[in-house]
Structure formats: C-alpha cells, structure tokens
Protein backbone atom coordinates (compact mmCIF):
# COMPACT_ATOMS: atom_id res chain seq x y z
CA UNK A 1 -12.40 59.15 -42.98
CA UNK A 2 -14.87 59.35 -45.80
CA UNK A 3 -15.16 58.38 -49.11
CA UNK A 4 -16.10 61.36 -51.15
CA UNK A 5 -18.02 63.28 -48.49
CA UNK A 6 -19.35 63.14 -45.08
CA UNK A 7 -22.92 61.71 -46.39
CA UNK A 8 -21.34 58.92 -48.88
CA UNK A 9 -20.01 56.71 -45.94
CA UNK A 10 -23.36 54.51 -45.74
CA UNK A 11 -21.82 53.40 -49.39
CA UNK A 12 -18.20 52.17 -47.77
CA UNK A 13 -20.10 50.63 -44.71
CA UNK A 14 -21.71 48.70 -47.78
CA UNK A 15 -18.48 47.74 -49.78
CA UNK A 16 -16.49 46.97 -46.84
CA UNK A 17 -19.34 44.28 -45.07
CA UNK A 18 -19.83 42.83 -48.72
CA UNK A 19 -16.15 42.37 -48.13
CA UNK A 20 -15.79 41.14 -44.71
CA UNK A 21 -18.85 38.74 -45.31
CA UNK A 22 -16.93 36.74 -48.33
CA UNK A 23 -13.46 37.23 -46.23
CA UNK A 24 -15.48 35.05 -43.13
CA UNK A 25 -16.35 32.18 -45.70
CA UNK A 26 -12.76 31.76 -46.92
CA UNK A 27 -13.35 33.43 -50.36
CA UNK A 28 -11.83 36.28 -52.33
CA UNK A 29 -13.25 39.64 -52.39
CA UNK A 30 -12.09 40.60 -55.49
CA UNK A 31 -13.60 37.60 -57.87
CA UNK A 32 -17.20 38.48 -56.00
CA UNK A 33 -16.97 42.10 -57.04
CA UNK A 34 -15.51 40.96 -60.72
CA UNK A 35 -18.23 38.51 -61.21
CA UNK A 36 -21.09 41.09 -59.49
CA UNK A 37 -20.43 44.14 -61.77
CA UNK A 38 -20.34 42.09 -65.04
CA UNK A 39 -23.77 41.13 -64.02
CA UNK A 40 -24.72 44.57 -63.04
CA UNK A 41 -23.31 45.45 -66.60
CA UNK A 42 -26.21 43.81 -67.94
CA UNK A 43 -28.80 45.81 -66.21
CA UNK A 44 -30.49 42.55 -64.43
CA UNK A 45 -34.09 43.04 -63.17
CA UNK A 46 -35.11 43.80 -59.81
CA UNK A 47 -36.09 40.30 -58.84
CA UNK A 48 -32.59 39.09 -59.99
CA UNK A 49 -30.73 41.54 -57.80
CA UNK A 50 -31.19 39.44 -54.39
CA UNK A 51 -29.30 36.88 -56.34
CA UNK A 52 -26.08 39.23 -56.38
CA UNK A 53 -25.72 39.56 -52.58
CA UNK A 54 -22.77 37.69 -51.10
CA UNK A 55 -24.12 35.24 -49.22
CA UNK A 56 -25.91 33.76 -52.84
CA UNK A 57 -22.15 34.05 -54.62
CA UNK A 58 -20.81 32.09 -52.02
CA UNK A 59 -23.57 29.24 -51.58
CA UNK A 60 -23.16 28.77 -55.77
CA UNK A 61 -19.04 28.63 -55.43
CA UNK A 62 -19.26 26.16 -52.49
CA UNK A 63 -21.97 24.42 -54.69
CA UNK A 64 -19.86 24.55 -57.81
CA UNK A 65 -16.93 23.59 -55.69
CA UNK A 66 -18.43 20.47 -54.66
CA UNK A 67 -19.73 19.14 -58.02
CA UNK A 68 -16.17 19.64 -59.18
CA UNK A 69 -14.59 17.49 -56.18
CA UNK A 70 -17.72 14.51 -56.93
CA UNK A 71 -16.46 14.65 -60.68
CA UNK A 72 -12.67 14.16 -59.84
CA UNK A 73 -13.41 11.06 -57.58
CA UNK A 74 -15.83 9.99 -59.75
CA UNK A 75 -12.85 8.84 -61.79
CA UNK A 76 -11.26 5.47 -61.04
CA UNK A 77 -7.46 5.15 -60.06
C-alpha cells in the first residue's frame, strides 16, 4: 500500500495528483515529468520552482499549442 514505508505515502499522494491533474486537461503524464526533472536537473532557484507545478506546464503547452495552430492558418491555401 506504500511506497517505501508507512511515512513516505504523502510523496505518492504527490506523484499521483501531479498525475491526475495533467490526465483532467487531456495531457500526458509522462512528457510533464520528462520535461520537470530536466529542469530540476539544473538546480532552478526557489522562485522558479512555482513555475514547475502542473497547472503552469499545461497553461505553456495549451499556449504553445495555439501559436502553432495561428502559424499553420496563417498560411494561404
């Protein structure tokens, strides 16, 4: 039932809503946690870290997402 030992499970109640939180806006799980631990790699500072939390990954994909689809019909036919 735990992950490790009885006083680690505060750490999968963590993991698992970072998960469930990307999951509810459509996204994948796995590309958050790939892009958030090579920025954790580079040891960011502590006013940075708020910008790691899901809810900022997903606002700059949806943002990213949208300058892509303005670009493509952007171009004439």
């Amino acid at each position: 039932m735990f992950i490790g030992a009885e006083e680690t499970g505060w750490r999968s109640a963590v993991i698992y809503t970072f998960v469930e939180q990307i999951r509810r806006h459509g996204m994948d799980p796995f590309a958050y946690f790939e892009w958030v631990f090579e920025k954790l790699m580079h040891d960011p500072v502590a006013d940075e870290r708020e910008e790691l939390l899901p809810v900022n990954w997903v606002a700059a994909q949806r943002t990213a997402s949208k300058v892509i689809e303005v670009e493509v019909t952007a171009i004439p036919a």
